[in-house]
PDB file of N, CA and C in Angstrom:
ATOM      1  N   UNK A   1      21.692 123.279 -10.569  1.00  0.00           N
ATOM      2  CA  UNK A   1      22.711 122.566 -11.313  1.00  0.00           C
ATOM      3  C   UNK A   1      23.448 121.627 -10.362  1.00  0.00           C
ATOM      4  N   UNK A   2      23.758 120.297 -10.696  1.00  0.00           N
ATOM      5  CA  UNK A   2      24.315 119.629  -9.833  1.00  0.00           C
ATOM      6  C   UNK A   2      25.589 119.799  -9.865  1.00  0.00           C
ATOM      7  N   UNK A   3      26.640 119.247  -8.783  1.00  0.00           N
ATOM      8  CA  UNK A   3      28.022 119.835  -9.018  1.00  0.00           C
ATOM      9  C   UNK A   3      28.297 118.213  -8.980  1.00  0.00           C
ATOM     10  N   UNK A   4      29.356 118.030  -9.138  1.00  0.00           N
ATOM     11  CA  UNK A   4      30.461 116.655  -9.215  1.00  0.00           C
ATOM     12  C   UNK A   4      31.059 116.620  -7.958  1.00  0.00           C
ATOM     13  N   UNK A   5      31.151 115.383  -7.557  1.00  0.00           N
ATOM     14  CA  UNK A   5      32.118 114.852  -6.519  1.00  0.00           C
ATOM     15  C   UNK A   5      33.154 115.281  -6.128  1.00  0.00           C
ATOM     16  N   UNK A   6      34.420 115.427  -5.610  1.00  0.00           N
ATOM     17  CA  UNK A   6      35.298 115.735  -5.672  1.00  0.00           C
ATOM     18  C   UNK A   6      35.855 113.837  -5.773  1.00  0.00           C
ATOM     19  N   UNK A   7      35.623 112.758  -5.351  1.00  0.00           N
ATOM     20  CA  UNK A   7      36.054 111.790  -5.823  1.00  0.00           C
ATOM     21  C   UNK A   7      35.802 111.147  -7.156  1.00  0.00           C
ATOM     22  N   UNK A   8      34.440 111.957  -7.558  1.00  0.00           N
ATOM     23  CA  UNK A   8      33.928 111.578  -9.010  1.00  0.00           C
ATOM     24  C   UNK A   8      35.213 112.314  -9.945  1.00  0.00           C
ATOM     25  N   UNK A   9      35.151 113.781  -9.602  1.00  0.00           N
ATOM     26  CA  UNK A   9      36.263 114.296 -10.536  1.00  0.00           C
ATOM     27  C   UNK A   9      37.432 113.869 -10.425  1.00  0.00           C
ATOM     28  N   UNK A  10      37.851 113.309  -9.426  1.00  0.00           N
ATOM     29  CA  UNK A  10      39.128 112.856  -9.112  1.00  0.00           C
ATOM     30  C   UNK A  10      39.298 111.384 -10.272  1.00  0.00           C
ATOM     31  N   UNK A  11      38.532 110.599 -10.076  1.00  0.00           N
ATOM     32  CA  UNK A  11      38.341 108.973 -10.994  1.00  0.00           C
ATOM     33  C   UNK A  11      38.538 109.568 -12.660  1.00  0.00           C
ATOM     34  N   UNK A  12      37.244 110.363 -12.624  1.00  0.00           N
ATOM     35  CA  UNK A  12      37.373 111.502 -14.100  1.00  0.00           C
ATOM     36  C   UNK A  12      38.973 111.540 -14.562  1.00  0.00           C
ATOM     37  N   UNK A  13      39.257 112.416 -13.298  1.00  0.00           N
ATOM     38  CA  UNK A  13      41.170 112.947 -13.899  1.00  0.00           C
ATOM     39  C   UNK A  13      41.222 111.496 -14.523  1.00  0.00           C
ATOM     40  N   UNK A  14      41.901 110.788 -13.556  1.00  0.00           N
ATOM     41  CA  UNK A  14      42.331 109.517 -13.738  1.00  0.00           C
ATOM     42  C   UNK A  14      42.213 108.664 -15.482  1.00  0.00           C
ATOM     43  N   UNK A  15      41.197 108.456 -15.159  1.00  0.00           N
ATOM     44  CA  UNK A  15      41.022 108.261 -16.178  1.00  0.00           C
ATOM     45  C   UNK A  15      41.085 108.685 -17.950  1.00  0.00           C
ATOM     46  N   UNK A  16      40.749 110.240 -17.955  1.00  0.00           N
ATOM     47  CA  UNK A  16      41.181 111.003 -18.779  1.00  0.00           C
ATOM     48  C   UNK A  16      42.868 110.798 -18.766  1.00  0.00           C
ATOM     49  N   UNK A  17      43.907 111.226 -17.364  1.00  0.00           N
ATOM     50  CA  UNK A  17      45.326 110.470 -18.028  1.00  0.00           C
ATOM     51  C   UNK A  17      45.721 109.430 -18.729  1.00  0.00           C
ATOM     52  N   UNK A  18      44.973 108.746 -18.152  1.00  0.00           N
ATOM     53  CA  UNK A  18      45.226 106.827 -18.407  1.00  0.00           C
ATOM     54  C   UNK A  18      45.144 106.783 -19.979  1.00  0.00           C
ATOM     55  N   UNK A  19      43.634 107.293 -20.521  1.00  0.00           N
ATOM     56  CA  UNK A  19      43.389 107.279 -21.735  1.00  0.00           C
ATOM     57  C   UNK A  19      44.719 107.723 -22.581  1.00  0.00           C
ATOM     58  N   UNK A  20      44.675 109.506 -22.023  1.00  0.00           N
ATOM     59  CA  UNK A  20      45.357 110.476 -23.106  1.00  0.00           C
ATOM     60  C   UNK A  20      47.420 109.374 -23.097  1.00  0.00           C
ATOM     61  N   UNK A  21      47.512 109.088 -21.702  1.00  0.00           N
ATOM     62  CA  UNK A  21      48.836 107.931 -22.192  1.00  0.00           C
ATOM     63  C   UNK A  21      48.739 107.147 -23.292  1.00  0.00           C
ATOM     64  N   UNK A  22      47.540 106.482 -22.425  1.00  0.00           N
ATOM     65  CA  UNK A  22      47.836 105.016 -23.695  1.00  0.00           C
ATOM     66  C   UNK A  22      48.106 104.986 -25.533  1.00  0.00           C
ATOM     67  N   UNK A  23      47.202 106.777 -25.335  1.00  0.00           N
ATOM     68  CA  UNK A  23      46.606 106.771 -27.026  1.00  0.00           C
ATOM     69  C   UNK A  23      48.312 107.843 -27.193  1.00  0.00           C
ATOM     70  N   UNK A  24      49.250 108.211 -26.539  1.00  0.00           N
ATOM     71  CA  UNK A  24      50.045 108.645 -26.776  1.00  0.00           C
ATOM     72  C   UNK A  24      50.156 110.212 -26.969  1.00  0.00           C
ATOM     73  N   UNK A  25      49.210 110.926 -26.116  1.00  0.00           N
ATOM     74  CA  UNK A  25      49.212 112.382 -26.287  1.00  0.00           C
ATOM     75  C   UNK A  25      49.700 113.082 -25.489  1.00  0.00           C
ATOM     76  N   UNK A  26      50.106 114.030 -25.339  1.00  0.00           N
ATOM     77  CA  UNK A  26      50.358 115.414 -24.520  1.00  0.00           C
ATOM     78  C   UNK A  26      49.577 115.898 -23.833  1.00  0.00           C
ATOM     79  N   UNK A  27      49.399 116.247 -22.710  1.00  0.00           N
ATOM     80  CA  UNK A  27      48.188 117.492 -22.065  1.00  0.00           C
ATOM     81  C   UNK A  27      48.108 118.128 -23.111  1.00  0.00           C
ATOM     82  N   UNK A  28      49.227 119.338 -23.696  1.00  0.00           N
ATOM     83  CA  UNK A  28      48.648 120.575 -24.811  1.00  0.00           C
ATOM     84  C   UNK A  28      47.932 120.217 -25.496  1.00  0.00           C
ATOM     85  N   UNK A  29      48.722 118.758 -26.181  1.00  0.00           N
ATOM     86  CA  UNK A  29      47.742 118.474 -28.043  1.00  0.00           C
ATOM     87  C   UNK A  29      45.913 117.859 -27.492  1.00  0.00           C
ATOM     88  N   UNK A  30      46.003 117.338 -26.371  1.00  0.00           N
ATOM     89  CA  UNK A  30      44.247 117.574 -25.561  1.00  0.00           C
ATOM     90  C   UNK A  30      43.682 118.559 -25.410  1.00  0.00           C
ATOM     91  N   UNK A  31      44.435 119.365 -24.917  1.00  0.00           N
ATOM     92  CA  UNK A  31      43.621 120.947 -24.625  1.00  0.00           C
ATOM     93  C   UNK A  31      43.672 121.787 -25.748  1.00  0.00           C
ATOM     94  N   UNK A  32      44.732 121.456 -26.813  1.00  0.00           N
ATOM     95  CA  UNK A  32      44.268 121.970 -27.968  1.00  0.00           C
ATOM     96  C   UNK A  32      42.870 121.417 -28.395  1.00  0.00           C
ATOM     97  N   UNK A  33      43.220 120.256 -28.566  1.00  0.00           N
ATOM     98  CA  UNK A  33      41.855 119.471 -29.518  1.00  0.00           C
ATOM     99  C   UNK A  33      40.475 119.565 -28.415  1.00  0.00           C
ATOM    100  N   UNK A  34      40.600 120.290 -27.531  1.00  0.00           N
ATOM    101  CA  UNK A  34      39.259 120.305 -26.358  1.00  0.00           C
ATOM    102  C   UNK A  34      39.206 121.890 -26.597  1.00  0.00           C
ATOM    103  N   UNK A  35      39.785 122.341 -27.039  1.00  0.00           N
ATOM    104  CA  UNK A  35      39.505 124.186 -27.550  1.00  0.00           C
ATOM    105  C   UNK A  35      39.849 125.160 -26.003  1.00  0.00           C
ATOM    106  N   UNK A  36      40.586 124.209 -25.083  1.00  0.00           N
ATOM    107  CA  UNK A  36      40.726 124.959 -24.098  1.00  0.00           C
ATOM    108  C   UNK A  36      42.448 125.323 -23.375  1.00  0.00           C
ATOM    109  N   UNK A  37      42.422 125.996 -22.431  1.00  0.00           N
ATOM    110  CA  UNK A  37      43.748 126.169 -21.963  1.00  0.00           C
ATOM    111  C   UNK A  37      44.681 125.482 -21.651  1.00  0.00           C
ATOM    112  N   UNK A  38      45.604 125.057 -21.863  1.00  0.00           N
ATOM    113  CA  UNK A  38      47.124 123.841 -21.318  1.00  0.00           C
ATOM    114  C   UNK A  38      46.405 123.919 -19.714  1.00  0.00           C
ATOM    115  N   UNK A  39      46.480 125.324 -19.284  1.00  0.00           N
ATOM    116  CA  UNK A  39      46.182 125.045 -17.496  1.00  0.00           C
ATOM    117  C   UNK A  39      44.911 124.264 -16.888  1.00  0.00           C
ATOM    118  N   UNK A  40      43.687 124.741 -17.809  1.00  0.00           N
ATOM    119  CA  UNK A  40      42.226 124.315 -17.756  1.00  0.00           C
ATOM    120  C   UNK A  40      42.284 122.461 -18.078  1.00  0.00           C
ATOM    121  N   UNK A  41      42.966 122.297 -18.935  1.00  0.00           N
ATOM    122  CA  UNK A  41      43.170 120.430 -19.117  1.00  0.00           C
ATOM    123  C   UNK A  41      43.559 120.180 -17.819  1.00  0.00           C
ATOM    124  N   UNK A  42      44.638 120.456 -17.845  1.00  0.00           N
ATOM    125  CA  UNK A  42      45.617 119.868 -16.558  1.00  0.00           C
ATOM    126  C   UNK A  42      44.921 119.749 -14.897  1.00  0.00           C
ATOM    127  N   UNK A  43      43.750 120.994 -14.497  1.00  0.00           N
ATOM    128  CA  UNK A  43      42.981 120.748 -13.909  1.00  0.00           C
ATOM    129  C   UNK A  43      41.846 119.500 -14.005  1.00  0.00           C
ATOM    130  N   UNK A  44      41.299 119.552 -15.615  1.00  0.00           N
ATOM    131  CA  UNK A  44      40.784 118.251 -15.871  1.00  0.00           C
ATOM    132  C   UNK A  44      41.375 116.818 -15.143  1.00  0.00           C
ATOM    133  N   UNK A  45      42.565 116.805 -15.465  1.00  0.00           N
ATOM    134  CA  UNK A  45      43.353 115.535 -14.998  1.00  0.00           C
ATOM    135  C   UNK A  45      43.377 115.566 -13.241  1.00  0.00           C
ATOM    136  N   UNK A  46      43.713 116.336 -12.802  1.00  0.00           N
ATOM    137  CA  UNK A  46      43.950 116.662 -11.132  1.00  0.00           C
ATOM    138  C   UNK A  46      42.692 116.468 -10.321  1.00  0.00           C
ATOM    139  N   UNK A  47      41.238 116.536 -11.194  1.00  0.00           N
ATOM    140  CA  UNK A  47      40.332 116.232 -10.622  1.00  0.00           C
ATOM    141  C   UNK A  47      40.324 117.927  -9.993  1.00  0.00           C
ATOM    142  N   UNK A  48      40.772 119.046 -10.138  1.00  0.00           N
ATOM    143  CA  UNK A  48      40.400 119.993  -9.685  1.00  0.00           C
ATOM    144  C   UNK A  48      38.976 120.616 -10.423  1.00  0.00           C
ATOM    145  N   UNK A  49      38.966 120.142 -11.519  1.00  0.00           N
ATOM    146  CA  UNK A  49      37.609 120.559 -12.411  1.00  0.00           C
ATOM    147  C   UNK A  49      37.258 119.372 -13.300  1.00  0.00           C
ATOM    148  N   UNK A  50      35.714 119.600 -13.164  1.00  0.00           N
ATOM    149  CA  UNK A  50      35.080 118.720 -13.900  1.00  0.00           C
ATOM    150  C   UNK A  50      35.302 119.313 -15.364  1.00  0.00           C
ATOM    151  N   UNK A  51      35.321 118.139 -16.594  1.00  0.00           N
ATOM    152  CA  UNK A  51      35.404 118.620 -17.941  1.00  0.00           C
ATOM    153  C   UNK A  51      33.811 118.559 -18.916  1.00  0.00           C
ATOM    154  N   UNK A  52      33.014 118.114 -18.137  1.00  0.00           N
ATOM    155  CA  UNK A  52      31.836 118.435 -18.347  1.00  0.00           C
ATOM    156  C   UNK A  52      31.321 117.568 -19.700  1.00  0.00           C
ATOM    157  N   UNK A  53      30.517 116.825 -19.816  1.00  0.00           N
ATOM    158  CA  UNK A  53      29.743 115.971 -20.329  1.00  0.00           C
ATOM    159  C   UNK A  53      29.672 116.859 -22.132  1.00  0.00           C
ATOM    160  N   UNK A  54      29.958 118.146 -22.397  1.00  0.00           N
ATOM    161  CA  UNK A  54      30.070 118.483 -23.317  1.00  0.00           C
ATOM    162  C   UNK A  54      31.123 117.795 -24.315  1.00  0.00           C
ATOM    163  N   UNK A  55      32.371 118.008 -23.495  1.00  0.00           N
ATOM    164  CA  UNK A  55      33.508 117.835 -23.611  1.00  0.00           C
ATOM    165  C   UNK A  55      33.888 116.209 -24.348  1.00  0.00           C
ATOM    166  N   UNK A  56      32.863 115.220 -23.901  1.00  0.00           N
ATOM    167  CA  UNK A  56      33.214 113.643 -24.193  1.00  0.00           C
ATOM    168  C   UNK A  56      32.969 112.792 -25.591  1.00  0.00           C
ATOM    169  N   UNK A  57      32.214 114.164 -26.487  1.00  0.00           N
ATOM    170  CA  UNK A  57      32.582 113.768 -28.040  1.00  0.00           C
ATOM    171  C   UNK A  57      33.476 114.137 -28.743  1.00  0.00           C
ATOM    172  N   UNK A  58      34.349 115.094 -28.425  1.00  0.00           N
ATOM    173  CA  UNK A  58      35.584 115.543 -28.312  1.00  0.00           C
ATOM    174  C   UNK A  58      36.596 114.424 -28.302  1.00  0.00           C
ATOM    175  N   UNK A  59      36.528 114.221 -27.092  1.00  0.00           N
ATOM    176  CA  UNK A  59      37.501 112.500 -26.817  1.00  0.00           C
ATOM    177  C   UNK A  59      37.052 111.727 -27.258  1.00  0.00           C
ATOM    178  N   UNK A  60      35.880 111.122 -27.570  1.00  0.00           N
ATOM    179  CA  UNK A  60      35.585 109.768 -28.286  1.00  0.00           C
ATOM    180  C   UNK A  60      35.873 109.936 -29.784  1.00  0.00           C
ATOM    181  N   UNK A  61      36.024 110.899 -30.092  1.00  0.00           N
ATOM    182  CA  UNK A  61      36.531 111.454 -31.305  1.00  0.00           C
ATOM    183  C   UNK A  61      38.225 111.239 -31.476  1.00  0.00           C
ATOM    184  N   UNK A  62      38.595 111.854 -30.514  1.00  0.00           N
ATOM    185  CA  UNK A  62      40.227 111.746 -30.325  1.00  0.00           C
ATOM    186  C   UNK A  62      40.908 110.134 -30.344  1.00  0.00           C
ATOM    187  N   UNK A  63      39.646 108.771 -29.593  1.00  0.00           N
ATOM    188  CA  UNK A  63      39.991 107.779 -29.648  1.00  0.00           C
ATOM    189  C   UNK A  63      39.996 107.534 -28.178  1.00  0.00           C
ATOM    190  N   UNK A  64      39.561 108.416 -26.856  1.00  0.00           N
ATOM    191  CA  UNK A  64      39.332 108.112 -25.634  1.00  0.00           C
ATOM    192  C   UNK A  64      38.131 106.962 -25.704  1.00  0.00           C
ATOM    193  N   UNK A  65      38.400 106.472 -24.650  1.00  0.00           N
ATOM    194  CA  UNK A  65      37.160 104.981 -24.475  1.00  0.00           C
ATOM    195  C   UNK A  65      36.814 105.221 -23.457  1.00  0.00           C
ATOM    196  N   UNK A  66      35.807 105.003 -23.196  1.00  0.00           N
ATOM    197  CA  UNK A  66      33.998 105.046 -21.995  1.00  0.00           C
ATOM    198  C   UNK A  66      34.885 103.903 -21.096  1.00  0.00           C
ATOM    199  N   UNK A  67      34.701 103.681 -19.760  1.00  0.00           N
ATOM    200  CA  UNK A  67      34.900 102.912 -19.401  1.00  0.00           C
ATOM    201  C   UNK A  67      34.272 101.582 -19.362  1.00  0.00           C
ATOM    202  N   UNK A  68      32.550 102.061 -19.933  1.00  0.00           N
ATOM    203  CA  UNK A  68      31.925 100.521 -20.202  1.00  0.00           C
ATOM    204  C   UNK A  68      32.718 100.217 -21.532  1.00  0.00           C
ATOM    205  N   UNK A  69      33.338 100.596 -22.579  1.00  0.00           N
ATOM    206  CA  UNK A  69      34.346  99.955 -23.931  1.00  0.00           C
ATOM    207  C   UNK A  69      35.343  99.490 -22.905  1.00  0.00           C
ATOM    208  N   UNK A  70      35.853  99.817 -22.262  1.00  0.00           N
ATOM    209  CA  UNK A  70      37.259  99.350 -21.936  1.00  0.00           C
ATOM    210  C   UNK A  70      37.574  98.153 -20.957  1.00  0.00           C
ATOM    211  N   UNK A  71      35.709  97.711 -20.377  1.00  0.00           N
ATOM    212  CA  UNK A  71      35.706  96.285 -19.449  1.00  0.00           C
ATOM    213  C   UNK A  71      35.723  95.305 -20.642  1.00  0.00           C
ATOM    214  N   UNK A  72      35.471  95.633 -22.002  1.00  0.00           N
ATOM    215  CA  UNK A  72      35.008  94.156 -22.816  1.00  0.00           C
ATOM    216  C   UNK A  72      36.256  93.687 -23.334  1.00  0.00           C
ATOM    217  N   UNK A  73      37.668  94.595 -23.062  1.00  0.00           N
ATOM    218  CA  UNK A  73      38.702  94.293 -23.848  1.00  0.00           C
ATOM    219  C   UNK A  73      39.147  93.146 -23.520  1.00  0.00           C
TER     220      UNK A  73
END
């Protein structure tokens, strides 16, 4: 199994904040709608854990954008 970067997960966080701001959410109401723990998100964001490729129809669902959507704006 391959593991993730620690700078890959780090960009990941990043980005997952950036999104969950713009669209106006909470860490909780994410980790609710991701079926997982307030603490387990918040690692998401910190780049301490990857949120795993499962996880990204979830957010495109929620209204998160791919970063190839977000160069054409």
């Amino acid at each position: 199994m391959a593991t993730t970067s620690t700078k890959k997960r780090q960009e990941t966080g990043a980005r997952l904040r950036s999104e969950r701001v713009r669209l106006g959410y909470q860490p909780r109401q994410i980790a609710q709608l991701l079926g997982v723990p307030l603490e387990a998100y918040e690692r998401f964001e910190s780049g301490d854990a990857d949120p795993g490729i499962w996880r990204m129809p979830r957010l495109a669902a929620c209204g998160f954008r791919s970063e190839e959507h977000t160069s054409e704006l």
